[in-house]
Protein backbone atom coordinates (compact mmCIF):
# COMPACT_ATOMS: atom_id res chain seq x y z
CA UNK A 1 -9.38 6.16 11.58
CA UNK A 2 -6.71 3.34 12.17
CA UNK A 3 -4.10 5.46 13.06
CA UNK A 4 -5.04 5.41 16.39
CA UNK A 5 -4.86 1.83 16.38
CA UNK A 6 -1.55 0.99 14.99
CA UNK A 7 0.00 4.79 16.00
CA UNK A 8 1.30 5.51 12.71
CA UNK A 9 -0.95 7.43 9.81
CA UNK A 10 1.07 5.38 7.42
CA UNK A 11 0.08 1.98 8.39
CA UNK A 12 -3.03 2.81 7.88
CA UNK A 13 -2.89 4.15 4.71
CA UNK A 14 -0.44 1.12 3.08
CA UNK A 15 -2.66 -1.42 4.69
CA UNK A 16 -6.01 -0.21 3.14
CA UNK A 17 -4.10 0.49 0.02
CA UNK A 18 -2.74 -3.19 0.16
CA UNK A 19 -6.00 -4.16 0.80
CA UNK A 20 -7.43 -2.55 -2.91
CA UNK A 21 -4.80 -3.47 -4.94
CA UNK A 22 -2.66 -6.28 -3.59
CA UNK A 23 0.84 -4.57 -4.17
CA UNK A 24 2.32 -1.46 -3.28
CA UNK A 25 6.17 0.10 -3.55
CA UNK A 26 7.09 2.97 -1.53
CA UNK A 27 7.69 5.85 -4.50
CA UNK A 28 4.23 4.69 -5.39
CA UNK A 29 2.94 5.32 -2.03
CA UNK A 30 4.92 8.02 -1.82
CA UNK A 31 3.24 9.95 -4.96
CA UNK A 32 -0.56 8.73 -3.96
CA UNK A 33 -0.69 9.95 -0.39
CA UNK A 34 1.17 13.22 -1.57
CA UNK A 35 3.84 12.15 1.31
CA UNK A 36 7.81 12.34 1.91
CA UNK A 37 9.56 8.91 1.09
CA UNK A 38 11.51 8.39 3.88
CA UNK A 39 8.37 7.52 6.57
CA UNK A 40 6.97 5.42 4.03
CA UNK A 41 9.69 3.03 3.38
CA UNK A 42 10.37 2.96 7.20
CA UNK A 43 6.87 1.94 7.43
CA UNK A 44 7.10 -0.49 4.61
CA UNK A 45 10.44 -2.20 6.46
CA UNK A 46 8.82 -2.04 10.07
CA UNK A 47 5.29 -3.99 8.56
CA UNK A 48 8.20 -6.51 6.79
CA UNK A 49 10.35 -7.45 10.18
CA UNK A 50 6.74 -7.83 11.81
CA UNK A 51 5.82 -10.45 9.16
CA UNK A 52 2.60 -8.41 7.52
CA UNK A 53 4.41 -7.91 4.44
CA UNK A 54 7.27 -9.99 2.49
CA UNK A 55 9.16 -7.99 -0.49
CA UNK A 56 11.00 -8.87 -3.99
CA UNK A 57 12.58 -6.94 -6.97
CA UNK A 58 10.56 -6.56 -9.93
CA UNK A 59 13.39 -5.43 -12.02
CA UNK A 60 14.81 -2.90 -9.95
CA UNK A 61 12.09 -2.08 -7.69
CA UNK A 62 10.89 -3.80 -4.28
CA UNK A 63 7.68 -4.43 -4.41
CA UNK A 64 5.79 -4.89 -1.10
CA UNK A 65 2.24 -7.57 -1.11
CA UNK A 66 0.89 -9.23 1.84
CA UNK A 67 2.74 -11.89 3.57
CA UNK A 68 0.16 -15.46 3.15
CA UNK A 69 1.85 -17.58 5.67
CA UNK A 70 0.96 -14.46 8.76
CA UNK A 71 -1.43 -15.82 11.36
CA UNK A 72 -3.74 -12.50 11.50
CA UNK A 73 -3.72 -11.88 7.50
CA UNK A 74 -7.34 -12.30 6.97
CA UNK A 75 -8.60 -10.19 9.62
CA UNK A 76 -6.39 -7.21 9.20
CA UNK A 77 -7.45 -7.43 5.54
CA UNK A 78 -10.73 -7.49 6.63
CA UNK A 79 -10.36 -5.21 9.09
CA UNK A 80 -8.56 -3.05 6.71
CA UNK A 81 -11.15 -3.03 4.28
CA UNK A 82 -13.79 -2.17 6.27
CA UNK A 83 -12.00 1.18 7.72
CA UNK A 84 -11.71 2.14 3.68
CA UNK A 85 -15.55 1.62 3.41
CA UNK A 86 -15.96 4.42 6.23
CA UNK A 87 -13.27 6.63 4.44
CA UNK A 88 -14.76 9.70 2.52
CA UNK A 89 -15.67 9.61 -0.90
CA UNK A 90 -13.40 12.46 -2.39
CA UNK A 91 -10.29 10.29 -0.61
CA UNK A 92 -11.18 6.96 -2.23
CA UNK A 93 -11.13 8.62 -5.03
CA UNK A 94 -7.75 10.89 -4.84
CA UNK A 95 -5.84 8.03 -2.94
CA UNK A 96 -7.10 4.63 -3.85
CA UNK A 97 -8.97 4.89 -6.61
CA UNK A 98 -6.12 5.99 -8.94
CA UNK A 99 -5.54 4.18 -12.11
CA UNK A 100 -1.59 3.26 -12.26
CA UNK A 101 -0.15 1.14 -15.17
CA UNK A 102 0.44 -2.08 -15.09
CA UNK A 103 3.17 -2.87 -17.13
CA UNK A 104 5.81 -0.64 -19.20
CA UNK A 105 4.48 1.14 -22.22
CA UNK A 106 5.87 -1.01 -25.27
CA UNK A 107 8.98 0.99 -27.04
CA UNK A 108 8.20 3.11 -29.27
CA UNK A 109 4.34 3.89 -28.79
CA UNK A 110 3.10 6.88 -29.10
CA UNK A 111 1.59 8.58 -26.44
């Protein structure tokens, strides 16, 4: 839907998933939209040099979230959110809907 706007499928995929759940790292990504890595963390970089998104380590992986101080934020979230309201049901579900852990599982809990 937005890919014709920003000319990448991948945009518009992090953005809305950005837009649901506030942070996002690219093996994550990766793994939800059933895609190859390497486009993904281009993306990722190209959306951080443009100032949408600012980065940092949570232990030893970069975690991507929206940038607060860029000038547009609030309507590409808005406009981001509003392309996920038009999106199928069955791909809310598979893609955005997923429930991922929070935190680490505490040693030596069972499973």
């Amino acid at each position: 839907m937005l890919e014709y706007l920003f000319a990448n499928k991948n945009v518009e995929k992090i953005l809305m998933y950005l837009s649901l759940h506030e942070k996002a790292y690219a093996t994550g990504l990766s793994r939800t939209f059933d895609s190859s890595l390497d486009p993904i963390q281009k993306t990722l970089r190209k959306l951080e040099e443009g100032g949408l998104l600012v980065s940092f380590l949570e232990g030893k992986t970069r975690v991507f979230r929206w940038n607060p101080r860029y000038p547009f934020l609030a309507e590409i979230q808005a406009l981001a959110k509003k392309a996920y309201r038009f999106l199928p049901l069955n791909i809310q579900e598979k893609h955005y809907q997923s429930v991922q852990r929070k935190r680490p599982r505490k040693t030596g809990k069972p499973l």
